[in-house]
Protein backbone atom coordinates (compact mmCIF):
# COMPACT_ATOMS: atom_id res chain seq x y z
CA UNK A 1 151.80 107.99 301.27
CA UNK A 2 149.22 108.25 298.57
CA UNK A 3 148.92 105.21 295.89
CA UNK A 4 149.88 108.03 293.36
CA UNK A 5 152.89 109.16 295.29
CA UNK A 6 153.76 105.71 295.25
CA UNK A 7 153.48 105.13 292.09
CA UNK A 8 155.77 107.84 290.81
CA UNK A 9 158.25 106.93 293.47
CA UNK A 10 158.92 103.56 292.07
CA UNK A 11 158.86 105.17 288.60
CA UNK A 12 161.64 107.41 289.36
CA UNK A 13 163.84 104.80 291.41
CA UNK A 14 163.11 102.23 288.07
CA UNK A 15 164.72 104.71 285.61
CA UNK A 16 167.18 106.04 287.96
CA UNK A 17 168.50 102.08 288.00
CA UNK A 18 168.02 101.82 284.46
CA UNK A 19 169.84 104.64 284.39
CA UNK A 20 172.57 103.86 286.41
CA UNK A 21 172.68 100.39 285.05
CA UNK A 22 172.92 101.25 281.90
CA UNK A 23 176.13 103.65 282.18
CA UNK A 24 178.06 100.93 284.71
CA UNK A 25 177.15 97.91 281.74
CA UNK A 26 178.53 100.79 279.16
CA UNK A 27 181.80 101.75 281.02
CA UNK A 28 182.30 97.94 281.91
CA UNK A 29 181.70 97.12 278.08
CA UNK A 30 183.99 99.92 276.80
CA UNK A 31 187.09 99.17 279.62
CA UNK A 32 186.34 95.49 277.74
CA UNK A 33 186.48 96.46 274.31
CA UNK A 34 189.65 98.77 275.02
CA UNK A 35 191.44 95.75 276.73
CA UNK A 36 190.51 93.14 273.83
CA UNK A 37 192.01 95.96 271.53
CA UNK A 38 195.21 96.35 273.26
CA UNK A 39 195.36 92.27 273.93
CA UNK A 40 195.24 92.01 269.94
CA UNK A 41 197.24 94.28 269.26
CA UNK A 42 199.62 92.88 271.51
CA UNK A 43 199.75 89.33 270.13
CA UNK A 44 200.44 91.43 266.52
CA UNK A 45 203.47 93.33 267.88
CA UNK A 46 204.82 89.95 269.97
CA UNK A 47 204.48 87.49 266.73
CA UNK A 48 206.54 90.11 264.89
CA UNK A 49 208.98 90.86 267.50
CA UNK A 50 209.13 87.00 267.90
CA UNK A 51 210.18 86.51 264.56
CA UNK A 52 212.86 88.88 264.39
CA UNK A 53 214.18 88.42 267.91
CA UNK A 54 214.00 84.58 267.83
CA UNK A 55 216.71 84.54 264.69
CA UNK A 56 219.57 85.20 267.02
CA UNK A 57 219.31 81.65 268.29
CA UNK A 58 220.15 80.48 264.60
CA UNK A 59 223.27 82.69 264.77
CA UNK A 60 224.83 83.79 267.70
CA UNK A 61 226.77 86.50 265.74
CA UNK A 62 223.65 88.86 265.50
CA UNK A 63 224.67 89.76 268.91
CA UNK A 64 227.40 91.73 267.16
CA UNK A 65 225.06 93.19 264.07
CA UNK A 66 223.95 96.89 264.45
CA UNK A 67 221.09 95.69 261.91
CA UNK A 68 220.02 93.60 264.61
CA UNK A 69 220.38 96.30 267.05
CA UNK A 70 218.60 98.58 264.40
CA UNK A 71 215.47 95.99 264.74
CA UNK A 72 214.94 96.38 268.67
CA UNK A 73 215.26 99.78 268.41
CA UNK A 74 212.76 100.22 265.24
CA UNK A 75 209.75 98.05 267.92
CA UNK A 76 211.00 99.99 271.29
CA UNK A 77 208.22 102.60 270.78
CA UNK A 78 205.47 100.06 270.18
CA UNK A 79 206.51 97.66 273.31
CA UNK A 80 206.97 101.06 275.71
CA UNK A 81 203.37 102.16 274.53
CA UNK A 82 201.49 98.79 274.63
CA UNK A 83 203.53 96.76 276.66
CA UNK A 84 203.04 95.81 280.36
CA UNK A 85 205.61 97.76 283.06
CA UNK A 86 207.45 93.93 282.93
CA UNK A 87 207.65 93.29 279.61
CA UNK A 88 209.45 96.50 278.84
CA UNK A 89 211.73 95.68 281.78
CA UNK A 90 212.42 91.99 280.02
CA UNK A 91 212.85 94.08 276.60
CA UNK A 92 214.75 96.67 278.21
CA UNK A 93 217.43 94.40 279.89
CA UNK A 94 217.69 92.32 276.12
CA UNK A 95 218.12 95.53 274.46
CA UNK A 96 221.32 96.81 276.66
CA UNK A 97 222.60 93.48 276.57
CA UNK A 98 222.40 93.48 272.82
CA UNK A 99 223.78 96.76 272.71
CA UNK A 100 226.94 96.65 275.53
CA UNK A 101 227.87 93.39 273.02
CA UNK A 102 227.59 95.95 269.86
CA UNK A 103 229.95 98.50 271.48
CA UNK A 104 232.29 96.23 272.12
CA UNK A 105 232.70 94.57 269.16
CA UNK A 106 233.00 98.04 267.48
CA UNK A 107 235.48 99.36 270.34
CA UNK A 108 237.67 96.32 269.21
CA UNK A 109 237.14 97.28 265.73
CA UNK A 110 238.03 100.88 266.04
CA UNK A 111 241.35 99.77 267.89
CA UNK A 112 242.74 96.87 265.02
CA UNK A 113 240.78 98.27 262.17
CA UNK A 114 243.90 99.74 259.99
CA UNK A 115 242.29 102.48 258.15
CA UNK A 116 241.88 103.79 261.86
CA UNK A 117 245.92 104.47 262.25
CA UNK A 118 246.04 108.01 261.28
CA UNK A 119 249.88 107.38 260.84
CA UNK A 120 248.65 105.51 257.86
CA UNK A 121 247.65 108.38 256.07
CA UNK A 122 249.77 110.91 254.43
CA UNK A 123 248.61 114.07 252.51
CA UNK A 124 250.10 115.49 249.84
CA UNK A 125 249.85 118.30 247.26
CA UNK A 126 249.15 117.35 243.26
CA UNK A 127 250.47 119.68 240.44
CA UNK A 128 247.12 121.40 240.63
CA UNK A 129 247.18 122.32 244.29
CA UNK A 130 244.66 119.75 245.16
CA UNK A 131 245.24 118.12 248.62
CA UNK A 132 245.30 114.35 247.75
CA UNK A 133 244.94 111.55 251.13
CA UNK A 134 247.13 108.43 250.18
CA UNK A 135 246.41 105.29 252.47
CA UNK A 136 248.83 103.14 253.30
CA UNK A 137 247.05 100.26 253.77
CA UNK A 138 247.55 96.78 252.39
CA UNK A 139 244.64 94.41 250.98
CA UNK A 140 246.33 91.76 253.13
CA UNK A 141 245.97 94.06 256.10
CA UNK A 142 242.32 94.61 255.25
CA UNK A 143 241.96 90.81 255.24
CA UNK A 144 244.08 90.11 258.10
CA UNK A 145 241.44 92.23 259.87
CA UNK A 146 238.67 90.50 258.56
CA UNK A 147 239.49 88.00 259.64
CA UNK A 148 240.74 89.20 263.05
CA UNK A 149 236.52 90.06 263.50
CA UNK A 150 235.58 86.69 262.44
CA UNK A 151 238.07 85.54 265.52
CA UNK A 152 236.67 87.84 268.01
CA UNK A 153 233.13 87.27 266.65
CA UNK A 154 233.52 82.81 267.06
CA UNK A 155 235.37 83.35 270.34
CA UNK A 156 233.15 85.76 271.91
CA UNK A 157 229.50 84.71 270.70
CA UNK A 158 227.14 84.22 273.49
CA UNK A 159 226.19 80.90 274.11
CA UNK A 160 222.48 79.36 274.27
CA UNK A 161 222.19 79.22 277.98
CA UNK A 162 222.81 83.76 278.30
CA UNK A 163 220.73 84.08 275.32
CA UNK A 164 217.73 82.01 276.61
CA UNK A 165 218.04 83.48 279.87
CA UNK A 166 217.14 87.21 278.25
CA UNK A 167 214.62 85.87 275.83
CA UNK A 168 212.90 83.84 277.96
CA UNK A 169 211.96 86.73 280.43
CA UNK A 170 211.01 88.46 278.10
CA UNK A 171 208.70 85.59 276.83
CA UNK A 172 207.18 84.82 280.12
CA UNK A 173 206.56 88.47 280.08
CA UNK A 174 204.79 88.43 276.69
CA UNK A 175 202.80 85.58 277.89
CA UNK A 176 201.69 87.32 281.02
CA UNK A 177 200.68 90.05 279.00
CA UNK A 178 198.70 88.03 276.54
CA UNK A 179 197.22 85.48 279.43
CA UNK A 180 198.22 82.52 277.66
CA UNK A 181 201.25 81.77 280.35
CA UNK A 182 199.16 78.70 281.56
C-alpha cells in the first residue's frame, strides 16, 4: 500500500467510528432519557395513588365505598400503561379484592334494603288517570336498615393484617419499579 492509500484508509475507518459512535452514544442517551421520563413519571402517579390508597388504613370501611372503588378504577389506565408487568399484578389483585368486598356489601344491601320488596309497592289510579306508586315503607324501617349496614360494615371490615398484605405488594412493587426498594 501507498502512503496515500493509507492515509485515506484510516480516514474512512476514523469517521466510520465516529460515525458509529456517535449513533450507539445517541440511542444509549435517548433509551436513558425515555427511562428517566417514565421513572418520573412513575414516582408522580405512585405519590398520588399512595395518597388515596393509603386512606383505607384510617378506615377500614372504604373497603365497602364504591367512591373508593371509583378511585382505583379512575388510576387503572395510568398504572397498566406505565407500570411494570408486577406492579399491575399487585394493583390488579388490590383492585378485585376491593371490588369482591363492594359486591358483597351491595348483594347484602339489595337483599334487606326495604324499598327492594316489590310487595311494598302498590299502584294505583288518581281521579285524573295518572298511575301513582305508593311505598309502604316506614322511616323506622329505613333506619332499622341503616343501621343493619353499619352492623355488617363493623363486623365485616377487614382487619390490618389482609389489608397490609395487598398494599404492601403492591408497595414493594412500586419500589421495584422506582429502584428505591434498597
Amino acid at each position: 500500500m501507498e502512503g496515500w492509500e493509507v492515509v485515506v484508509l484510516t480516514t474512512v475507518l476514523t469517521l466510520l467510528s465516529l460515525v458509529v459512535t456517535a449513533k450507539i452514544t445517541t440511542k444509549i442517551s435517548y433509551n436513558n432519557d425515555v427511562r428517566k421520563e417514565i421513572r418520573e413519571k412513575r414516582a408522580e402517579l405512585y405519590l398520588s395513588f399512595y395518597d388515596d390508597v393509603e386512606s383505607i388504613l384510617k378506615d377500614k370501611t372504604l373497603v365497602f365505598n364504591r367512591e373508593y372503588l371509583d378511585i382505583l378504577v379512575s388510576t387503572k389506565p395510568q398504572i397498566k400503561l406505565l407500570s411494570s408487568k408486577a406492579t399491575f399484578q399487585a394493583y390488579y389483585e388490590y383492585y378485585e379484592y376491593i371490588r369482591k368486598e363492594i359486591h358483597l356489601f351491595e348483594q347484602f344491601c339489595n337483599e334487606n334494603d326495604p324499598l327492594n320488596d316489590s310487595s311494598r309497592y302498590e299502584y294505583c289510579m288518581d281521579e285524573k288517570g295518572n298511575e301513582q306508586e305508593i311505598v309502604h315503607v316506614s322511616e323506622w324501617e329505613i333506619h332499622d336498615f341503616e343501621k343493619l349496614q353499619e352492623k355488617y360494615k363493623r363486623e365485616n371490615k377487614p382487619d390490618n393484617k389482609t389489608i397490609s398484605a395487598y398494599l404492601e405488594k403492591l408497595y414493594q412493587a412500586m419500589r421495584e419499579d422506582l429502584g428505591s426498594n434498597l
